[in-house]
C-alpha atoms as a PDB file:
ATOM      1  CA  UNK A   1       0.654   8.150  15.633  1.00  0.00           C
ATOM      2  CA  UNK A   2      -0.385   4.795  16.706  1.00  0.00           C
ATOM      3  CA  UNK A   3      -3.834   5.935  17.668  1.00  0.00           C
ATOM      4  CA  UNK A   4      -4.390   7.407  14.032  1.00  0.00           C
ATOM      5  CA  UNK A   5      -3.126   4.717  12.225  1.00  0.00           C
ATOM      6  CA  UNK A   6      -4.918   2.272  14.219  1.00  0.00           C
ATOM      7  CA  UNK A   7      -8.177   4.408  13.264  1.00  0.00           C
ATOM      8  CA  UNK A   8      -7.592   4.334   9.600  1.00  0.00           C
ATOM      9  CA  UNK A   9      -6.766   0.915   9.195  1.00  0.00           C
ATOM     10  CA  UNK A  10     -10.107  -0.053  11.355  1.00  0.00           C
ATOM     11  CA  UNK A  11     -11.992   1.637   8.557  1.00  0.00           C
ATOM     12  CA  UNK A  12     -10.298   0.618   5.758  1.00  0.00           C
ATOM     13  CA  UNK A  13     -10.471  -3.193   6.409  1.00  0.00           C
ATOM     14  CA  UNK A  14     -13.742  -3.253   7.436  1.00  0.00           C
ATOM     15  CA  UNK A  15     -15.405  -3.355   4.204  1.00  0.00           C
ATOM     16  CA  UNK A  16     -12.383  -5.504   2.596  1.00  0.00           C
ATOM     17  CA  UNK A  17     -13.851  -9.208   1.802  1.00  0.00           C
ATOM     18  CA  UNK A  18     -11.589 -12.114   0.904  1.00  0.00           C
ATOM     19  CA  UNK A  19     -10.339 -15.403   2.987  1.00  0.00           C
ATOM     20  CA  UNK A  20      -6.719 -14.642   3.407  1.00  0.00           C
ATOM     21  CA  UNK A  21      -5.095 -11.712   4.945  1.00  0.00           C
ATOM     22  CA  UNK A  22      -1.309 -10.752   5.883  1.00  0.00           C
ATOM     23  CA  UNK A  23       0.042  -8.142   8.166  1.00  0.00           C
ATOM     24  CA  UNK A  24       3.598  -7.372   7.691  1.00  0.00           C
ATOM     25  CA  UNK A  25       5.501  -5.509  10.404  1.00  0.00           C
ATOM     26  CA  UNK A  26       4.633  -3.560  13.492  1.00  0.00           C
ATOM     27  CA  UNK A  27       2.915  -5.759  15.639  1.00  0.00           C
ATOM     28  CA  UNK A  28       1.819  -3.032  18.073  1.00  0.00           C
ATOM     29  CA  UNK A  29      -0.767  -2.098  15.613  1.00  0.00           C
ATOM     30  CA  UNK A  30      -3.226  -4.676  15.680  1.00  0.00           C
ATOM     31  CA  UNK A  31      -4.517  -3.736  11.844  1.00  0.00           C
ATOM     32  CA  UNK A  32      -6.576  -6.685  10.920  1.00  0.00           C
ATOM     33  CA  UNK A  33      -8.746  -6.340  14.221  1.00  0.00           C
ATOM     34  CA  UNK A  34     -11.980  -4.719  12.268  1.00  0.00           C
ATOM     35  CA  UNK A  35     -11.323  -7.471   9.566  1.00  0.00           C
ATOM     36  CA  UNK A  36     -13.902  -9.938   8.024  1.00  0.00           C
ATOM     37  CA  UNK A  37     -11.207 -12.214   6.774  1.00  0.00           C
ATOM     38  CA  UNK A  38     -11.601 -15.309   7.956  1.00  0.00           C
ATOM     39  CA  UNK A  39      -8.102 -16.218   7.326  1.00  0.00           C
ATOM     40  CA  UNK A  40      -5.538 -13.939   8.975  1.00  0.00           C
ATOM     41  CA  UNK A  41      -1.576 -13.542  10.103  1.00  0.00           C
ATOM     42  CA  UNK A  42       0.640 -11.384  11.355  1.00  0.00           C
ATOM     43  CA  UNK A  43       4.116 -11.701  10.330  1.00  0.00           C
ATOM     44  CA  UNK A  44       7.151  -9.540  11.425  1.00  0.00           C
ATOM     45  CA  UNK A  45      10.959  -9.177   9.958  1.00  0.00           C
ATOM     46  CA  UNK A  46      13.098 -12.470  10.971  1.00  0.00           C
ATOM     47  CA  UNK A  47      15.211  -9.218  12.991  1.00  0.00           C
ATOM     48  CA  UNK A  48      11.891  -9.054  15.262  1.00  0.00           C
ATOM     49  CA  UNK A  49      13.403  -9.387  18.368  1.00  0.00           C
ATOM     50  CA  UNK A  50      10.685  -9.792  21.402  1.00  0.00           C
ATOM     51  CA  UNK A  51      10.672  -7.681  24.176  1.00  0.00           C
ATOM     52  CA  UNK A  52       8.187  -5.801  26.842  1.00  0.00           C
ATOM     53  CA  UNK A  53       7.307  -3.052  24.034  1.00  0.00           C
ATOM     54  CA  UNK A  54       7.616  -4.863  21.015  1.00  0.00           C
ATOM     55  CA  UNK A  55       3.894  -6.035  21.534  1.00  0.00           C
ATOM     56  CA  UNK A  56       2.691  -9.086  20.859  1.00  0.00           C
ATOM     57  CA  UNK A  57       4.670 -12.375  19.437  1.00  0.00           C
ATOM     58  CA  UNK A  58       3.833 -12.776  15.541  1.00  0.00           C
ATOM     59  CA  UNK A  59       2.429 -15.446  13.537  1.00  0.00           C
ATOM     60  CA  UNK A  60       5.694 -16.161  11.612  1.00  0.00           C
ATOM     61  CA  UNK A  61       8.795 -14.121  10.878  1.00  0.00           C
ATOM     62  CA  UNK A  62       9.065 -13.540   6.932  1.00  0.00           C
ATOM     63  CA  UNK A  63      11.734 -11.573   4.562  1.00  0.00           C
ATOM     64  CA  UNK A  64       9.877  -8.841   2.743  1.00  0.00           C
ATOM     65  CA  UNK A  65      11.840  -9.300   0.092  1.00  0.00           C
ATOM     66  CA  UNK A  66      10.788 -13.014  -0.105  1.00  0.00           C
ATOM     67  CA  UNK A  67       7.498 -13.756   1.187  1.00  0.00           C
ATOM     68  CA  UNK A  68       6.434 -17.298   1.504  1.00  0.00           C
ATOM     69  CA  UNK A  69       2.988 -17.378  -0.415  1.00  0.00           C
ATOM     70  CA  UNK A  70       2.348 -19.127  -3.800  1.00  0.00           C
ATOM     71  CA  UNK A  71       1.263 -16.352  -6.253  1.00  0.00           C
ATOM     72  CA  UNK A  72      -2.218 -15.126  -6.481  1.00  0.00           C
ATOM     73  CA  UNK A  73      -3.171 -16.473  -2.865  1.00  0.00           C
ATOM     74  CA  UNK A  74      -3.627 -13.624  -0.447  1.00  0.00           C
ATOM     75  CA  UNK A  75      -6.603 -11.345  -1.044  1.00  0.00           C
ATOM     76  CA  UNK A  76      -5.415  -8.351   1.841  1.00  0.00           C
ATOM     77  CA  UNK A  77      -2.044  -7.747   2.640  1.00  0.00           C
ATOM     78  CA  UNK A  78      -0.892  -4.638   5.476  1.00  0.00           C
ATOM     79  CA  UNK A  79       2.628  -2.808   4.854  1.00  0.00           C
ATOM     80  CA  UNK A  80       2.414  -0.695   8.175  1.00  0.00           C
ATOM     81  CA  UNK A  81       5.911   1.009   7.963  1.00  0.00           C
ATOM     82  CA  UNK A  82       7.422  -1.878   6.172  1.00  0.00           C
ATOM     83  CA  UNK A  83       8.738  -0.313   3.402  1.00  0.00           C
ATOM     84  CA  UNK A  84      10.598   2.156   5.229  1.00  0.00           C
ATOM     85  CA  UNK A  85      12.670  -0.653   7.212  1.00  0.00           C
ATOM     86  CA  UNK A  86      12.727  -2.871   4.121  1.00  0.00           C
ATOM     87  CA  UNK A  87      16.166  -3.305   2.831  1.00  0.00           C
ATOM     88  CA  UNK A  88      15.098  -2.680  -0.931  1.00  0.00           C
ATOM     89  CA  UNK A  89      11.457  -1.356  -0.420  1.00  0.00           C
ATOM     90  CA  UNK A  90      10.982  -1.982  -4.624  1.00  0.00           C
ATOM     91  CA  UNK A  91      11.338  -5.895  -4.058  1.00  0.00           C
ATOM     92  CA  UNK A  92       8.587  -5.690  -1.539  1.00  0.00           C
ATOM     93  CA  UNK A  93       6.362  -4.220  -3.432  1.00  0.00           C
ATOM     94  CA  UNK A  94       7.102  -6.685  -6.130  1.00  0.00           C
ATOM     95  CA  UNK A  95       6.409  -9.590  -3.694  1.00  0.00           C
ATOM     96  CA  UNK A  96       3.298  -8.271  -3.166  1.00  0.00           C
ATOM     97  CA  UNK A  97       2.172  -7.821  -6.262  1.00  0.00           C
ATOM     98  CA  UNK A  98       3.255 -10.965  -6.545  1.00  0.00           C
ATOM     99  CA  UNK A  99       0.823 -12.856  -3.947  1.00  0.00           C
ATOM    100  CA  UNK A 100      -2.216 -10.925  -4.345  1.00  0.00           C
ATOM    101  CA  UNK A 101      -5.079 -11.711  -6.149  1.00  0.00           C
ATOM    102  CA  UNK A 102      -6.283 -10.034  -8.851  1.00  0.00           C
ATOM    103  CA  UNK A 103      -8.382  -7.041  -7.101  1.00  0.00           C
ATOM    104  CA  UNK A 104      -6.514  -7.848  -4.184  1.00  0.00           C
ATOM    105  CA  UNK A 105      -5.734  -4.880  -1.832  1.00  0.00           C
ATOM    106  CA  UNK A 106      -2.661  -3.490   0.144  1.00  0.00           C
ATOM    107  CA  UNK A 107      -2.826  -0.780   3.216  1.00  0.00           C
ATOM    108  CA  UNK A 108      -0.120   1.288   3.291  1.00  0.00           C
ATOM    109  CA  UNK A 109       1.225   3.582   6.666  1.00  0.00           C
ATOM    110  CA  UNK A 110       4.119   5.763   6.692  1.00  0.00           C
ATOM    111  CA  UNK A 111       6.140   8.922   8.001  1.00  0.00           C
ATOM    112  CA  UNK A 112       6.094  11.447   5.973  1.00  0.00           C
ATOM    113  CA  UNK A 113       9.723  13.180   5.433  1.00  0.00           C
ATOM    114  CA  UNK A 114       8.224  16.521   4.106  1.00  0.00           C
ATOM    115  CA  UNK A 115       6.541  17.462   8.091  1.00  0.00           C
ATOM    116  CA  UNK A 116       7.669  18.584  10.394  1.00  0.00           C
ATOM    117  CA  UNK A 117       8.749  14.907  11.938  1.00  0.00           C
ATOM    118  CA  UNK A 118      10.558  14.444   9.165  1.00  0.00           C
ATOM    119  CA  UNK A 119      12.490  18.254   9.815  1.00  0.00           C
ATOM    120  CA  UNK A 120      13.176  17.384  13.241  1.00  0.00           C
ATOM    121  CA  UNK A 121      14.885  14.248  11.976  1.00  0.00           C
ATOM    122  CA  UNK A 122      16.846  15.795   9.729  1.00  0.00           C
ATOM    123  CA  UNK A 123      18.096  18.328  12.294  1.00  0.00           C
ATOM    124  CA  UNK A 124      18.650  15.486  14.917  1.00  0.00           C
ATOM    125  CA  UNK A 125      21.333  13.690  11.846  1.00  0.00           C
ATOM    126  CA  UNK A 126      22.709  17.126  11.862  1.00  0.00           C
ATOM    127  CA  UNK A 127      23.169  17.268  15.647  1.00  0.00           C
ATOM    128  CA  UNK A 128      24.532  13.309  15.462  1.00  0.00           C
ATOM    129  CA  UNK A 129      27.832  14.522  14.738  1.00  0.00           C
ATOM    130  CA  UNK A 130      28.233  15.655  18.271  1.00  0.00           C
ATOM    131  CA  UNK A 131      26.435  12.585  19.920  1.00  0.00           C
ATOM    132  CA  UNK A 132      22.772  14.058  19.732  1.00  0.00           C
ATOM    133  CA  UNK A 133      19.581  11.565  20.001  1.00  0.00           C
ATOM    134  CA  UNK A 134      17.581  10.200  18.036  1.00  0.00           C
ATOM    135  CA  UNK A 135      13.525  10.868  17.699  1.00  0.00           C
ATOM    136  CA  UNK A 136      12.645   8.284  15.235  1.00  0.00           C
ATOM    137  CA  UNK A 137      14.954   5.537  14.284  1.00  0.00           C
ATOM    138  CA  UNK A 138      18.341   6.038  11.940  1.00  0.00           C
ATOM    139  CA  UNK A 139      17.823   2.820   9.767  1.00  0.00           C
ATOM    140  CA  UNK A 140      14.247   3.943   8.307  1.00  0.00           C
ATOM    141  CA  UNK A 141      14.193   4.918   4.608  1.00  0.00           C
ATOM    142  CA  UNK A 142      11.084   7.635   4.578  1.00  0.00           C
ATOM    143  CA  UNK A 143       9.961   7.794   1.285  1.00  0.00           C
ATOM    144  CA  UNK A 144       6.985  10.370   0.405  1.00  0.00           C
ATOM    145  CA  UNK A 145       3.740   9.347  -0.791  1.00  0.00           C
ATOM    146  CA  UNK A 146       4.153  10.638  -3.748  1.00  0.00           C
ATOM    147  CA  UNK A 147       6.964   8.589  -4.903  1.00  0.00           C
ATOM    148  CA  UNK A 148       5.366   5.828  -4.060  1.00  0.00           C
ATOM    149  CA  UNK A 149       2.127   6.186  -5.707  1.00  0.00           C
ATOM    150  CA  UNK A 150       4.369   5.955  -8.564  1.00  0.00           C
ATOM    151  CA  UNK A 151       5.970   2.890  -7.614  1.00  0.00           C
ATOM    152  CA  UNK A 152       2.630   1.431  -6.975  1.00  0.00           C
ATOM    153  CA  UNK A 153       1.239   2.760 -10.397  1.00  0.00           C
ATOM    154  CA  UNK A 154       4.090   1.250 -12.132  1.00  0.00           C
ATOM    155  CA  UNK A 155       2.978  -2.217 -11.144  1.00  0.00           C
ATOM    156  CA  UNK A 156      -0.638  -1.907 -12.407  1.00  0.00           C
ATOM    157  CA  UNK A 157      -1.920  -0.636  -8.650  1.00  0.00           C
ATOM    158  CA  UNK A 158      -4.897   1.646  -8.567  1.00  0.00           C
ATOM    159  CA  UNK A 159      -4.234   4.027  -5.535  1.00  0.00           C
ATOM    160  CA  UNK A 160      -6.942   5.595  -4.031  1.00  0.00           C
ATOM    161  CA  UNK A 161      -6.756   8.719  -1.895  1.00  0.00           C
ATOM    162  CA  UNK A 162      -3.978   9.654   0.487  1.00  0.00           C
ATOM    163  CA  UNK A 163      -5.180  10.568   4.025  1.00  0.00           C
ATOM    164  CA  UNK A 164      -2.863  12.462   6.504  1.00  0.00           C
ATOM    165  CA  UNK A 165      -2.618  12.960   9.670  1.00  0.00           C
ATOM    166  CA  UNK A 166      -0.539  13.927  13.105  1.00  0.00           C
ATOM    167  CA  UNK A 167       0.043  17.736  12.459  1.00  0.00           C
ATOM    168  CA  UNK A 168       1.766  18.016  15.713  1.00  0.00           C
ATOM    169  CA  UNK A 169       5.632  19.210  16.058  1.00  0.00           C
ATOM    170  CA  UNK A 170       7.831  16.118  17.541  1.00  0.00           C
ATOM    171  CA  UNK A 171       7.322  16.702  21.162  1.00  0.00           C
ATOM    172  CA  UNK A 172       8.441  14.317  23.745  1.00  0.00           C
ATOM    173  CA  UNK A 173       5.888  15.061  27.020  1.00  0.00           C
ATOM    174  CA  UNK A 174       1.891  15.115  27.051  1.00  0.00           C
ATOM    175  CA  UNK A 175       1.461  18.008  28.113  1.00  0.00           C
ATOM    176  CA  UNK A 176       3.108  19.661  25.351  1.00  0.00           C
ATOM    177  CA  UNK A 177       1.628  17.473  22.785  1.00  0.00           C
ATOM    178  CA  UNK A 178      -1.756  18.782  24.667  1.00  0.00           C
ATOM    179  CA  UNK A 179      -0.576  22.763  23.801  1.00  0.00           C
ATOM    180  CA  UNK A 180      -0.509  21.728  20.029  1.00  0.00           C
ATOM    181  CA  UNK A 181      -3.856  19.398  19.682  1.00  0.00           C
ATOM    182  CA  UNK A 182      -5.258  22.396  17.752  1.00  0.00           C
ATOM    183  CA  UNK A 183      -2.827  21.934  15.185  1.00  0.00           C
ATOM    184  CA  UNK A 184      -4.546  18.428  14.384  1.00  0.00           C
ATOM    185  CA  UNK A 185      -7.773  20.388  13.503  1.00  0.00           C
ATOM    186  CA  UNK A 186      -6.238  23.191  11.615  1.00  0.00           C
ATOM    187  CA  UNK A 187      -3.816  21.123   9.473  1.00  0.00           C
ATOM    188  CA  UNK A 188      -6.036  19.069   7.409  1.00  0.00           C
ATOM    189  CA  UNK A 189      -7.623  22.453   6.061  1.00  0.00           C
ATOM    190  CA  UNK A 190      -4.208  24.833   6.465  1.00  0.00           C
ATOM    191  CA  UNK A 191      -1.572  22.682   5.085  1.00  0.00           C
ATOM    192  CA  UNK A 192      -2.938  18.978   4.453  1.00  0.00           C
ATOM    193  CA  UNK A 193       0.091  17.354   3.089  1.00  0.00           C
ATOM    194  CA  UNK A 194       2.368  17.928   5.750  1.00  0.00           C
ATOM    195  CA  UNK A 195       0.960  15.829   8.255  1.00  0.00           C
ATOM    196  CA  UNK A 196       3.315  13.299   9.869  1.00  0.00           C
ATOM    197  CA  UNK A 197       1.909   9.861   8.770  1.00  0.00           C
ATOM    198  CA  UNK A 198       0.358   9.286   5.709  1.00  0.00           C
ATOM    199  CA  UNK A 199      -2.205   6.347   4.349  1.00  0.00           C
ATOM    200  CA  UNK A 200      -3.282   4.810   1.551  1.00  0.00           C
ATOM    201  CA  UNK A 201      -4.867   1.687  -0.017  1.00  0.00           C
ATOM    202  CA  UNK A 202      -4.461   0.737  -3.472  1.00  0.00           C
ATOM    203  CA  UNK A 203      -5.889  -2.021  -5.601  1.00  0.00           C
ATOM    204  CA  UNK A 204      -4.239  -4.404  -7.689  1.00  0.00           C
ATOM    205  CA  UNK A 205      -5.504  -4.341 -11.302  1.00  0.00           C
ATOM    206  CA  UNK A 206      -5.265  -7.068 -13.550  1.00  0.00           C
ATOM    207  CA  UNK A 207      -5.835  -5.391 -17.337  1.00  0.00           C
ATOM    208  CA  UNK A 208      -8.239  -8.272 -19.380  1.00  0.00           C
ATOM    209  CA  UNK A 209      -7.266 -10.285 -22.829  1.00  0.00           C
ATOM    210  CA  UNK A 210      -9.904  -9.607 -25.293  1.00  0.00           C
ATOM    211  CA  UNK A 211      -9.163 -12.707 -28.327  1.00  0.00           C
ATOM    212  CA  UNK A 212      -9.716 -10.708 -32.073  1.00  0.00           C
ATOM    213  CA  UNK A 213     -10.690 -12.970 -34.940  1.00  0.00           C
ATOM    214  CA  UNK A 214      -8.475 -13.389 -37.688  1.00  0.00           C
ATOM    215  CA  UNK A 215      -8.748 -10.420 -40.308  1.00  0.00           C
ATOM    216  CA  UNK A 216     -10.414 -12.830 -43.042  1.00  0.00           C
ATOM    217  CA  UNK A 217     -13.750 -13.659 -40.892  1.00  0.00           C
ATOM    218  CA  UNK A 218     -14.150  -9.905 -40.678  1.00  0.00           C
ATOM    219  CA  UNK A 219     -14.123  -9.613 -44.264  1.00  0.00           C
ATOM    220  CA  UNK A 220     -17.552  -9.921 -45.903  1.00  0.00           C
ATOM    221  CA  UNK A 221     -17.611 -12.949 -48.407  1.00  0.00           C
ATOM    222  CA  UNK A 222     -17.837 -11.939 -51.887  1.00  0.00           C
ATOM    223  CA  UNK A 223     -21.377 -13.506 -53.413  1.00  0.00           C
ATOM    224  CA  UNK A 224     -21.023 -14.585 -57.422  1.00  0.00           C
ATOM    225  CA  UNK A 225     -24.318 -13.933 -58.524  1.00  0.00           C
ATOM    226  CA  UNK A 226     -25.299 -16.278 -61.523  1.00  0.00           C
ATOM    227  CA  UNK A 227     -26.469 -15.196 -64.717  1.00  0.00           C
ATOM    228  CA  UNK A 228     -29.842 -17.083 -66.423  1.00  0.00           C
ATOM    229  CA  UNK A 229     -28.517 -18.316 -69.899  1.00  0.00           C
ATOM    230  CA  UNK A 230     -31.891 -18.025 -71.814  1.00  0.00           C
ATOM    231  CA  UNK A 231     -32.909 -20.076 -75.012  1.00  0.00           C
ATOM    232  CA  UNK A 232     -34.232 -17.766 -77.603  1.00  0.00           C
ATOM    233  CA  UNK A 233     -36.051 -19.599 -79.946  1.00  0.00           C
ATOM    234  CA  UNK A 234     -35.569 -17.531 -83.840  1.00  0.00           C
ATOM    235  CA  UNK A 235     -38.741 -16.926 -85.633  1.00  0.00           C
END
């Protein structure tokens, strides 16, 4: 998952120009890295708690709820699985709205819950009851990306295509996860959205004011033609 997510965010970025640019969560993925912004952070939850595989230390530690940018300042912000550990996922995309500019972008990674990640997940809260793991963790809140290309509509985002990817089952060891590599070729032609992760990028659009002039300089001015009094002279 990291691997394709890392790819698609290396191509979207790449051609994204600007001067400031925010990554919000999962500091494993190193998503600005094909960037051209000269200006860039990476921020994590103020839970971020370092460790040996929590990758590298972040910028700053943010709420997503709150971020601390003035409005209209960042021209690039990344939401890789953000909005699935975000305690109200709506706020955040507010806040983003918020502190992008106008034709600002945001990158967008998730799981997707109709897969067959998300299946296994479901049966694993099933098995739960009776002390079963976990495969991926309890506290996410998977929303599809269908839903949320709603959400983003509703706030005057332009979303572009949806790419997925990872058609393998949840498997554990490599060598299993070798059996099923075909399944990554067939599944973007067979079935292409149930793949595990999902991506998009979206565009915020700011509609124009166009100023009308008043209704009487559109009217055409009524002309009062004069009439010639002539002097007949009587024979």
């Amino acid at each position: 998952m990291l691997q394709w997510e890392q790819h698609c965010f290396d191509q979207a970025v790449a051609d994204i120009f600007g001067y400031h640019a925010l990554q919000v969560g999962m500091p494993l993925l190193d998503g600005l890295g094909a960037s051209r912004i000269p200006h860039r952070w990476r921020a994590a939850d103020s839970t971020f708690v370092a460790g040996p595989n929590a990758g590298p230390a972040p910028d700053l530690l943010l709420h997503t709820v709150a971020l601390p940018f003035a409005d209209h300042s960042l021209d690039l912000v990344l939401l890789p699985h953000s909005l699935e550990l975000s305690l109200d996922p709506h706020a955040t995309l507010r806040e983003v709205a918020r502190v992008l500019v106008p034709e600002g972008r945001v990158v967008i990674s998730g799981i997707n819950p109709v897969s067959l990640w998300g299946m296994h997940q479901r049966r694993l809260r099933w098995m739960q009851r009776w002390g079963g793991p976990w495969y991926l963790p309890d506290d996410c809140q998977f929303i599809t990306p269908w839903r949320l290309r709603d959400w983003l509509r509703l706030l005057s985002f332009e979303v572009g295509a949806t790419q997925f990817g990872c058609y393998r089952p949840a498997l554990r060891t490599a060598c299993w996860l070798r059996r099923f590599a075909w399944l990554d070729r067939l599944g973007p032609h067979a079935w292409p959205i149930l793949g595990a992760g999902y991506f998009l990028v979206a565009i915020k659009r700011v509609h124009g004011m166009r100023l009308l002039e008043p209704a009487w300089r559109q009217r055409q001015s009524r002309v009062v033609h004069g009439v010639s009094a002539l002097n007949r002279s009587r024979d």
